[in-house]
N, C-alpha and C. Protein backbone atom coordinates (compact mmCIF):
# COMPACT_ATOMS: atom_id res chain seq x y z
N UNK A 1 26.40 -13.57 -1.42
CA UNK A 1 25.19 -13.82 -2.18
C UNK A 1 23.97 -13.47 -1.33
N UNK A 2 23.04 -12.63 -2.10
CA UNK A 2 21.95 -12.46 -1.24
C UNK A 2 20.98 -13.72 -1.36
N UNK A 3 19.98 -13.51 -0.36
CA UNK A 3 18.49 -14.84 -0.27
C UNK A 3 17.62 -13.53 -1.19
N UNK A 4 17.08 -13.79 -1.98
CA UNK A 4 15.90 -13.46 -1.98
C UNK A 4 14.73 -14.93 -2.52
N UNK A 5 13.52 -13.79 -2.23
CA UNK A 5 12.35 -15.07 -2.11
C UNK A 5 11.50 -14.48 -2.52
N UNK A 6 10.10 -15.11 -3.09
CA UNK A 6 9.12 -14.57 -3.70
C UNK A 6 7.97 -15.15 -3.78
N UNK A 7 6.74 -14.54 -3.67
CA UNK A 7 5.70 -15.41 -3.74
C UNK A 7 4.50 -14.59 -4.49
N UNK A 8 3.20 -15.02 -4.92
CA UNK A 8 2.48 -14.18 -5.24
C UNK A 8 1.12 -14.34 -4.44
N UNK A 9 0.46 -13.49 -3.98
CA UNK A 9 -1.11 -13.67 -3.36
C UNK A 9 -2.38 -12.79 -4.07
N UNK A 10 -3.42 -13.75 -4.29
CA UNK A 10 -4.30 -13.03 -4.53
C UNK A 10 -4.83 -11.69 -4.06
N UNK A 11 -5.62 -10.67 -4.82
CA UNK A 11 -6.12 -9.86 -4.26
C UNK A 11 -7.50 -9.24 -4.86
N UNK A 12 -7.97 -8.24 -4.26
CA UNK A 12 -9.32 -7.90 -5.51
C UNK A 12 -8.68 -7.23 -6.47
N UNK A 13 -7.62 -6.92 -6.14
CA UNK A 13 -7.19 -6.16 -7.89
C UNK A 13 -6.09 -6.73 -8.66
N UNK A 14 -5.71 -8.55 -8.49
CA UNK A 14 -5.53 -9.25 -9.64
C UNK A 14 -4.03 -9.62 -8.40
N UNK A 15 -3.51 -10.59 -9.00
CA UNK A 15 -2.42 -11.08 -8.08
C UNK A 15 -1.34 -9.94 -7.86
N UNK A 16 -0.72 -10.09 -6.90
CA UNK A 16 0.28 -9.34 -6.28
C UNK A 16 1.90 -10.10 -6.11
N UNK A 17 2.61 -9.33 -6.55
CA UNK A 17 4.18 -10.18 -6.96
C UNK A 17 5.23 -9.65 -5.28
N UNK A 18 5.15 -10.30 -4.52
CA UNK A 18 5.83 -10.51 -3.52
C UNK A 18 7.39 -10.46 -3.61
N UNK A 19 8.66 -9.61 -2.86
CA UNK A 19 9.77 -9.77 -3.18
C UNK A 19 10.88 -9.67 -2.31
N UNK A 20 11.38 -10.20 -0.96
CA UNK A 20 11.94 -9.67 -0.26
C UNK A 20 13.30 -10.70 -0.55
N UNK A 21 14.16 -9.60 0.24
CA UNK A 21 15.97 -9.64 0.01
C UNK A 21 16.73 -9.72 1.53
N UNK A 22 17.07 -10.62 1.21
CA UNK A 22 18.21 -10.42 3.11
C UNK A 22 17.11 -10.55 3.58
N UNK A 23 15.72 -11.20 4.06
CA UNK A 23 14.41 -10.81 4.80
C UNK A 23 14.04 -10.01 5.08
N UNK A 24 13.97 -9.00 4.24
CA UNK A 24 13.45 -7.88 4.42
C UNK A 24 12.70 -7.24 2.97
N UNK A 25 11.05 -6.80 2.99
CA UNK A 25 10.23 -6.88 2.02
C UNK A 25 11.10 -5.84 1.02
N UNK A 26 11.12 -5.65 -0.19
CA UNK A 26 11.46 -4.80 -1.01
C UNK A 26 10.40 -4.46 -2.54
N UNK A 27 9.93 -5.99 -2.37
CA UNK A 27 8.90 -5.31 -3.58
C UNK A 27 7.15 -5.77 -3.14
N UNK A 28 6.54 -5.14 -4.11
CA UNK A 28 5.20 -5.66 -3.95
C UNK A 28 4.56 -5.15 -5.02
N UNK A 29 4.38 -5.80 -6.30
CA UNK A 29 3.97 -5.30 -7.73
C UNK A 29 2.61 -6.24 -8.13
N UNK A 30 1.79 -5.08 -8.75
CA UNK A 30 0.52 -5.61 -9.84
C UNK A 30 0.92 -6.50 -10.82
N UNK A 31 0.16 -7.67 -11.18
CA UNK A 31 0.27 -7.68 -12.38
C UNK A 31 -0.06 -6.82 -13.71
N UNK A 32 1.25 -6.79 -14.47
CA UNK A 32 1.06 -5.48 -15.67
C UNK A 32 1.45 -4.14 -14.83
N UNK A 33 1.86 -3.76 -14.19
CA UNK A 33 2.14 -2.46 -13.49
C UNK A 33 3.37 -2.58 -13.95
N UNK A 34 3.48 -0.95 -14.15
CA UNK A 34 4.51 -0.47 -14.74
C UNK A 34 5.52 -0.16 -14.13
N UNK A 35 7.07 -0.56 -14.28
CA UNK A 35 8.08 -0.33 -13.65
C UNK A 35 8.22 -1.59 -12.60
N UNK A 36 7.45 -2.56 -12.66
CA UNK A 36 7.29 -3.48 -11.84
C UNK A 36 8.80 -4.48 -12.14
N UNK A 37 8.96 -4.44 -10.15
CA UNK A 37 10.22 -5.55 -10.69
C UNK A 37 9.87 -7.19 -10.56
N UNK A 38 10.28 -8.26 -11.57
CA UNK A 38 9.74 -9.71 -11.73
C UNK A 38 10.99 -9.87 -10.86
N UNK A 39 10.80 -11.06 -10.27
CA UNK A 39 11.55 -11.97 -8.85
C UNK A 39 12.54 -12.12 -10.37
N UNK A 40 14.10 -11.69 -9.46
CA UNK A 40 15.07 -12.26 -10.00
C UNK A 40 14.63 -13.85 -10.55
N UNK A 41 15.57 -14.83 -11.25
CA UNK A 41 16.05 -15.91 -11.47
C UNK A 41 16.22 -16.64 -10.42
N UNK A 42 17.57 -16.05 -9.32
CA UNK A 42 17.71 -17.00 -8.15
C UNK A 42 16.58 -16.75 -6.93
N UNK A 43 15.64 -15.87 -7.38
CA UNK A 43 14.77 -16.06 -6.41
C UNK A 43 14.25 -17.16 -5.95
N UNK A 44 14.00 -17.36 -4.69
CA UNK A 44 12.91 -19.13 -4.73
C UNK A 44 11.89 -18.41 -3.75
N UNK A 45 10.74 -19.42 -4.36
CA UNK A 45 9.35 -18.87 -3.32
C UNK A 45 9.36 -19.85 -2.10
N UNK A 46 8.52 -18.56 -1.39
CA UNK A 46 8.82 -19.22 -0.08
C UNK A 46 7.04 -18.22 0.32
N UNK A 47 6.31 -19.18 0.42
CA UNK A 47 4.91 -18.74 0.54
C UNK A 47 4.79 -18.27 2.19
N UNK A 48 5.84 -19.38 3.00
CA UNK A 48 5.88 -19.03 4.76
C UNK A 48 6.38 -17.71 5.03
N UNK A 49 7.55 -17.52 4.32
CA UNK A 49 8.58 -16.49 4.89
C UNK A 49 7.04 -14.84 4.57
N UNK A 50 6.47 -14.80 3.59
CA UNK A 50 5.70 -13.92 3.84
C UNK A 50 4.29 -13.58 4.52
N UNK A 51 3.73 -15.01 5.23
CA UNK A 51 2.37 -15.26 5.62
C UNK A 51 2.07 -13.70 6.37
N UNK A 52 3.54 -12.87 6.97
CA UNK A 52 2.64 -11.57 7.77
C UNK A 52 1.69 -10.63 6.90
N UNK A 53 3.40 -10.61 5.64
CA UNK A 53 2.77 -9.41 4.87
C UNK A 53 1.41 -9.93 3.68
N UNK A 54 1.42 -11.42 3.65
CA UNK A 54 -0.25 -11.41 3.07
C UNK A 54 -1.24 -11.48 4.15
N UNK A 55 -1.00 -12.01 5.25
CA UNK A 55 -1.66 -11.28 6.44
C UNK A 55 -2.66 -9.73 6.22
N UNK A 56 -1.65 -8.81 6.19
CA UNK A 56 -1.88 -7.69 6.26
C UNK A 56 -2.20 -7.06 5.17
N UNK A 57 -2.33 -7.52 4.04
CA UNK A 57 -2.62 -7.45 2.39
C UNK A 57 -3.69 -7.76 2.55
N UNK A 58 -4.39 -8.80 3.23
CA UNK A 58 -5.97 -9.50 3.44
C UNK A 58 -6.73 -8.59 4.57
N UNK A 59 -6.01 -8.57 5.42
CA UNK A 59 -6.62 -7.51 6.36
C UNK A 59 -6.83 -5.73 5.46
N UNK A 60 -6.28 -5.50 5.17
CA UNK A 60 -6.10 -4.07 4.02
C UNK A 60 -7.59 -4.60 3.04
N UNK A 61 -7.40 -4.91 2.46
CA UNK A 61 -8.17 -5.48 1.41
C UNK A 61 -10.00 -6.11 1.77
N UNK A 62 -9.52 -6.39 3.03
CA UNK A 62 -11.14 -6.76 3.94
C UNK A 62 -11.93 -5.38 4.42
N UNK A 63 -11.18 -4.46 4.83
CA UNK A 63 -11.15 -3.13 5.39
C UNK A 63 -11.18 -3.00 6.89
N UNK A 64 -10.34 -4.28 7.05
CA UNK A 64 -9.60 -4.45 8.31
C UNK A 64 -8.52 -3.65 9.04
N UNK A 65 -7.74 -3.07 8.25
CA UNK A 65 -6.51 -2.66 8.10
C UNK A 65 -6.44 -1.36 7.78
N UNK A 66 -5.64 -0.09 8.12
CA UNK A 66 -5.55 0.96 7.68
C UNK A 66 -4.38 1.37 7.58
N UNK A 67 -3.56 0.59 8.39
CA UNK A 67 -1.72 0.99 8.40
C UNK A 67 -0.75 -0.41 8.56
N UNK A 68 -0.38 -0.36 7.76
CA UNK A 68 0.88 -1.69 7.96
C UNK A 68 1.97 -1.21 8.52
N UNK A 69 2.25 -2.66 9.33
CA UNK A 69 3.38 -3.00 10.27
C UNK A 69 4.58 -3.79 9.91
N UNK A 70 5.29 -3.35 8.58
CA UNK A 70 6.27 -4.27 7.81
C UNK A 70 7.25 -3.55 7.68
N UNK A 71 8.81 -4.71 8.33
CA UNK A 71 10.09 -3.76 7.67
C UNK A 71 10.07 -4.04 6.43
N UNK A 72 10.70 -2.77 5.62
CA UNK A 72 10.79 -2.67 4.29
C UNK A 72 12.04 -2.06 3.86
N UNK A 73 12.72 -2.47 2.91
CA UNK A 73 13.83 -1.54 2.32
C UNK A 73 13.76 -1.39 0.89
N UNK A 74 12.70 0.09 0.55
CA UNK A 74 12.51 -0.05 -0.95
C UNK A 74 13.47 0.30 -1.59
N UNK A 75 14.12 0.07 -2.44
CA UNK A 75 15.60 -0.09 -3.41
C UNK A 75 15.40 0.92 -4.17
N UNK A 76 16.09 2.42 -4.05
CA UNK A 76 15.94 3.63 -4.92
C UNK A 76 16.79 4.30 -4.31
N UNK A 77 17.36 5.83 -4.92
CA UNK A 77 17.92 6.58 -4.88
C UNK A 77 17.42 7.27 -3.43
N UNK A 78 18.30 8.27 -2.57
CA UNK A 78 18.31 8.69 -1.69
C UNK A 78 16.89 9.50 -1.60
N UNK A 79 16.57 10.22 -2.80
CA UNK A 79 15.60 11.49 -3.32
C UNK A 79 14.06 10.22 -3.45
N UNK A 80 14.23 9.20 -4.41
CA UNK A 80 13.33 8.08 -4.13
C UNK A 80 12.87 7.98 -2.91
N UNK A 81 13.54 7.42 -1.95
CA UNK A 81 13.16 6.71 -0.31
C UNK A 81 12.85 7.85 0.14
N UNK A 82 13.44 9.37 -0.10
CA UNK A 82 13.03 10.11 0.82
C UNK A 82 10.95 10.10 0.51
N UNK A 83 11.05 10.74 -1.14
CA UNK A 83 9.48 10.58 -1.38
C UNK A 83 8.57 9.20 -0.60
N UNK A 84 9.36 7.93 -0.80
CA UNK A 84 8.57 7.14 -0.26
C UNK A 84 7.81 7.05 1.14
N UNK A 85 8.98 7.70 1.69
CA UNK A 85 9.05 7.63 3.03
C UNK A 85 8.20 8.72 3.84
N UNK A 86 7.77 9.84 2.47
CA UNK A 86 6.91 10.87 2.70
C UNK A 86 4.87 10.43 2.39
N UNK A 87 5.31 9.17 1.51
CA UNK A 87 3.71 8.82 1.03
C UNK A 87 3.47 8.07 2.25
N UNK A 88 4.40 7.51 3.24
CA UNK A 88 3.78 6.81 4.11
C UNK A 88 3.14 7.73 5.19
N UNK A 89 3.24 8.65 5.27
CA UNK A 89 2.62 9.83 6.13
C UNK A 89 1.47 9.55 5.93
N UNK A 90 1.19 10.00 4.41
CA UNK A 90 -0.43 10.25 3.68
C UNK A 90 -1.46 9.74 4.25
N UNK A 91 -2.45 9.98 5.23
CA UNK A 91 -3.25 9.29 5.81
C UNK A 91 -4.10 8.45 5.23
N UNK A 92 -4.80 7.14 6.16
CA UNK A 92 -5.40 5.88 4.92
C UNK A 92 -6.74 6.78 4.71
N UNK A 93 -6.84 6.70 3.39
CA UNK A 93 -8.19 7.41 2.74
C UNK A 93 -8.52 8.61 2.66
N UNK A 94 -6.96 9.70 2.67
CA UNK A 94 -7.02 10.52 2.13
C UNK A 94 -6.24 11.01 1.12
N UNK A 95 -5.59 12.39 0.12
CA UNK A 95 -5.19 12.24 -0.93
C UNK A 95 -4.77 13.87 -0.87
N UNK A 96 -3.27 13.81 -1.54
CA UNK A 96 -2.74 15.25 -1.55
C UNK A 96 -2.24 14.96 -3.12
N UNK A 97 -1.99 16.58 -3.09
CA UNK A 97 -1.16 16.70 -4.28
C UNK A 97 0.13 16.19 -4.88
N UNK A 98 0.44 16.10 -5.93
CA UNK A 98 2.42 16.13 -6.14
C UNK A 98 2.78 16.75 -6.00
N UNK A 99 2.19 18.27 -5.65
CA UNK A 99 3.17 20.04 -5.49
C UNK A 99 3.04 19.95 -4.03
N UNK A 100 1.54 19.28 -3.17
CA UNK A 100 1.75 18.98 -1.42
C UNK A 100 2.74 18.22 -1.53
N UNK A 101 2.96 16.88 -2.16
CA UNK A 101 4.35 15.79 -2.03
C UNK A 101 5.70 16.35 -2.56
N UNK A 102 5.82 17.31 -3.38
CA UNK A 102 6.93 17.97 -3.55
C UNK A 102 6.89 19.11 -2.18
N UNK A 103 6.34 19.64 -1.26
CA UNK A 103 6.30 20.06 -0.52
C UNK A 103 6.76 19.75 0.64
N UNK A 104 6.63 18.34 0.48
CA UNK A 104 6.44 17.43 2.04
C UNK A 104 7.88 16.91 2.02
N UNK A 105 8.53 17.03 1.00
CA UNK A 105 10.06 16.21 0.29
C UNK A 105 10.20 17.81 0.55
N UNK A 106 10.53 18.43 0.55
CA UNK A 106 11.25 19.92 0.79
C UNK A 106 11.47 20.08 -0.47
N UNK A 107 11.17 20.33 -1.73
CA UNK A 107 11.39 20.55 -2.90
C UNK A 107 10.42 21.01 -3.56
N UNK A 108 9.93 22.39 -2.90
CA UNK A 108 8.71 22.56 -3.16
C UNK A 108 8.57 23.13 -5.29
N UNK A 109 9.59 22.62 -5.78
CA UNK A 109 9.64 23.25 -7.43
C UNK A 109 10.05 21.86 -8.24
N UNK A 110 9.69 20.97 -7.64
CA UNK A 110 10.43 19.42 -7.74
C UNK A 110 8.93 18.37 -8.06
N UNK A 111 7.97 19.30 -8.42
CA UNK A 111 6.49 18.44 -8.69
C UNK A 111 6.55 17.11 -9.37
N UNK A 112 7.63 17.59 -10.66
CA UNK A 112 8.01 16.73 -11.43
C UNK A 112 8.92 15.79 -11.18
N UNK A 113 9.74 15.94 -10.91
CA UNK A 113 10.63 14.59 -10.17
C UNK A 113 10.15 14.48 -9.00
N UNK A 114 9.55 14.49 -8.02
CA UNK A 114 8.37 13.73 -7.44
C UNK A 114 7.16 12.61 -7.68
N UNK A 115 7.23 13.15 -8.76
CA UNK A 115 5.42 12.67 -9.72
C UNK A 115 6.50 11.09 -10.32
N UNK A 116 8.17 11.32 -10.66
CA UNK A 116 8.50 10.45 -11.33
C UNK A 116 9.10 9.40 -10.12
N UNK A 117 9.44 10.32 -8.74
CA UNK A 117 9.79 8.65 -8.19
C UNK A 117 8.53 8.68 -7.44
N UNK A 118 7.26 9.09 -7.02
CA UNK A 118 6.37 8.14 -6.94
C UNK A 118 5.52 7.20 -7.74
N UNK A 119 6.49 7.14 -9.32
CA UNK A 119 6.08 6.30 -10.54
C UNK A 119 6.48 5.31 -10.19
N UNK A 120 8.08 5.09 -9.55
CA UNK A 120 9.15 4.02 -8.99
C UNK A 120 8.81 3.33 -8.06
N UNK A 121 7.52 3.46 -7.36
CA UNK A 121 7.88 3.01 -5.75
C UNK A 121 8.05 1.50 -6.28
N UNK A 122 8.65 1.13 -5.63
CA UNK A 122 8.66 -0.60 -5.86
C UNK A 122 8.14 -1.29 -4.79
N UNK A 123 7.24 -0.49 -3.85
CA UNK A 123 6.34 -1.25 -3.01
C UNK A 123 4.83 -0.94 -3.16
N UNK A 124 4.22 -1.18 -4.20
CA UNK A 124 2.80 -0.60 -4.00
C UNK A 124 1.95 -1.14 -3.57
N UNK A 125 0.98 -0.30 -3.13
CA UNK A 125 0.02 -0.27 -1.85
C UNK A 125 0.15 -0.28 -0.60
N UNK A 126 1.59 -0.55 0.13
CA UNK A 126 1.86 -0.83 1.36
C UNK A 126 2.41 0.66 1.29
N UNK A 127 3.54 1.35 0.50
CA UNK A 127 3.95 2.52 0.28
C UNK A 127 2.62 3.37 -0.83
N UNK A 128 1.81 3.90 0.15
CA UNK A 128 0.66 4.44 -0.91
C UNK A 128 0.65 5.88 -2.12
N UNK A 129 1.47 5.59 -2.51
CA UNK A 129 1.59 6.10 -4.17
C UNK A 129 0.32 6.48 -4.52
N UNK A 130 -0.48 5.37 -4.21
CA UNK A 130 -2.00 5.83 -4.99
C UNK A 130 -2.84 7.20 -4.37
N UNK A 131 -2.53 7.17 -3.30
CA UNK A 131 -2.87 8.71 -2.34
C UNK A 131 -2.42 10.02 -3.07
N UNK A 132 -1.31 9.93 -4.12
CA UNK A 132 -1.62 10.69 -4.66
C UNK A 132 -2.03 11.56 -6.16
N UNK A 133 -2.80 12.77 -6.25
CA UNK A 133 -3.35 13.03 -7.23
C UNK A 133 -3.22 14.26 -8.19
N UNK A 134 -3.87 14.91 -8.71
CA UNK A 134 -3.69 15.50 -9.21
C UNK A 134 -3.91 16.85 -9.04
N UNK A 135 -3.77 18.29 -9.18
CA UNK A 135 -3.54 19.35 -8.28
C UNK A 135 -5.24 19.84 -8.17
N UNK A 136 -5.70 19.31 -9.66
CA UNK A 136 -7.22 19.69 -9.95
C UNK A 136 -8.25 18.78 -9.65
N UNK A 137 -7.47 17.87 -8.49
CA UNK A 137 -8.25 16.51 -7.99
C UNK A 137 -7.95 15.75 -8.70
N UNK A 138 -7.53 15.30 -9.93
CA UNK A 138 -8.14 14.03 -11.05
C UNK A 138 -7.14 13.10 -10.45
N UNK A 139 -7.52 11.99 -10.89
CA UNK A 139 -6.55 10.84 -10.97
C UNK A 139 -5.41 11.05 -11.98
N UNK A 140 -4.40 11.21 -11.75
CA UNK A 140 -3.39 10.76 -12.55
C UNK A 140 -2.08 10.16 -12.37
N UNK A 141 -1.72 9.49 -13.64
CA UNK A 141 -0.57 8.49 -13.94
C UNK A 141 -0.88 7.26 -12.65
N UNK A 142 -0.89 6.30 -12.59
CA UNK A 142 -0.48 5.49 -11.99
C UNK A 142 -0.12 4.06 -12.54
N UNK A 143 1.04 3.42 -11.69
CA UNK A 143 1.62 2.51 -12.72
C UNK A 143 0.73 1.04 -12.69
N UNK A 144 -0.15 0.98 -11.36
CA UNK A 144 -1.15 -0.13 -12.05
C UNK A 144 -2.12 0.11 -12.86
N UNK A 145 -2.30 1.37 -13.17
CA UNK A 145 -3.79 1.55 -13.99
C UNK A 145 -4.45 2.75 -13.35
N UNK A 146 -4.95 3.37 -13.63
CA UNK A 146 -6.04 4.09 -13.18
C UNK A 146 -6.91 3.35 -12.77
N UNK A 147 -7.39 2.60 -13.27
CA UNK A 147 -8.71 1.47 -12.80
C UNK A 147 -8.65 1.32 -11.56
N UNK A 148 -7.13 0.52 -11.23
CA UNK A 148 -7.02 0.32 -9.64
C UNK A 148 -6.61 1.10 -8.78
N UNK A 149 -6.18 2.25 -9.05
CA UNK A 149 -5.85 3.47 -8.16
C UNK A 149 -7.36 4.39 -8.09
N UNK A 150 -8.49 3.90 -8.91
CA UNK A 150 -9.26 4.53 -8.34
C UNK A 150 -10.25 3.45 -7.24
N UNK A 151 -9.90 2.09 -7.66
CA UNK A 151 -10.54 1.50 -6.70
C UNK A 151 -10.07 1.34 -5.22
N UNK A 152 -8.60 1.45 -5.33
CA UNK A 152 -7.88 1.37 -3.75
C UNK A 152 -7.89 2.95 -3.51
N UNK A 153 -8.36 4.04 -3.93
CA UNK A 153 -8.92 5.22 -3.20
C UNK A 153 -10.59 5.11 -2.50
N UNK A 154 -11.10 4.53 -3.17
CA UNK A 154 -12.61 4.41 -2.82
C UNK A 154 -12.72 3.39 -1.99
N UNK A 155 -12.04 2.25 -1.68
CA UNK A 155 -12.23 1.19 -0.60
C UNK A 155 -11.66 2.23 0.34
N UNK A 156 -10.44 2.79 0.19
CA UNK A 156 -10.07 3.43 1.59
C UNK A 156 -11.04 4.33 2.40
N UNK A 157 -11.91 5.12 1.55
CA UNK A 157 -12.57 5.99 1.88
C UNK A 157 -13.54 5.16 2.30
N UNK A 158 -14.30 4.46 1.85
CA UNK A 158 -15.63 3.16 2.15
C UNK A 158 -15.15 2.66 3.65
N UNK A 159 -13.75 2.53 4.11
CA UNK A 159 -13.49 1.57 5.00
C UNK A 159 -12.93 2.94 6.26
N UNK A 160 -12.90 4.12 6.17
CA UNK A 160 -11.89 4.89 6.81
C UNK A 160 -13.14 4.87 8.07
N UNK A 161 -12.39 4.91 9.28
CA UNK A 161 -13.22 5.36 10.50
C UNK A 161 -13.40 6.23 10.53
């Protein structure tokens, strides 16, 4: 049987759904974001077990913060983690394409199944999904909203050294 645990913390862009497994973080969802996973049933909250990663959610959010220091094991397909593992590159407060992120995944004809597992990440904001955009600049798709993917682009930029 696994532990998992869960908690939620405020933020400026509406509470945040906390989710780690075996102790180790796996989710971090908007409220209303899409594809978002809700804490199992046997989850139990445990507000201690995460004090780092709202730590570093408050520090991020102050414009304290530009890179987090959290193990994570986001729960997806091999092709998933690889993309994820490519948005964490993305520097804080700047922004590439899905044909640069299909690029950066070695799949440079793969825009589209790119665009769909950085729809999946099941860690958002710590795995920055929102970094990326659209080939003609615009904002698009994101599973908290556009609203807040354009506001956690513009704090980054407001806060970048």
């Amino acid at each position: 049987m696994h532990e998992i645990l869960t908690t939620t913390v405020e933020s400026p862009i509406g509470p945040l759904t906390l989710i780690a497994r075996d102790g180790v973080l796996t989710n971090v969802s908007m409220h209303e974001q899409r594809h978002a996973s809700a804490p199992p049933i046997e989850a139990m909250r445990d507000d201690a077990w995460f004090k780092d990663v709202a730590a570093q959610l408050g520090a991020y959010f102050a414009g304290e913060l530009s890179s987090f220091e959290l193990e994570m094991n986001p729960l997806g397909t091999s092709f998933q983690r690889n993309v994820w593992a490519r948005l964490c590159e993305i520097p804080f407060g700047e922004t590439i394409s899905y044909g640069e992120l299909a690029q950066r995944v070695g799949s440079p004809n793969a825009s589209r199944a790119v665009g769909l597992a950085n729809g999946r990440n099941p860690i958002a904001i710590i795995v920055p999904c929102h970094r990326v955009i659209g080939a003609n600049g615009a904002l698009t798709g994101y599973g908290g909203g556009l609203e807040r993917k354009s506001w956690l682009l513009e704090h980054e930029v407001m806060n970048r050294s």
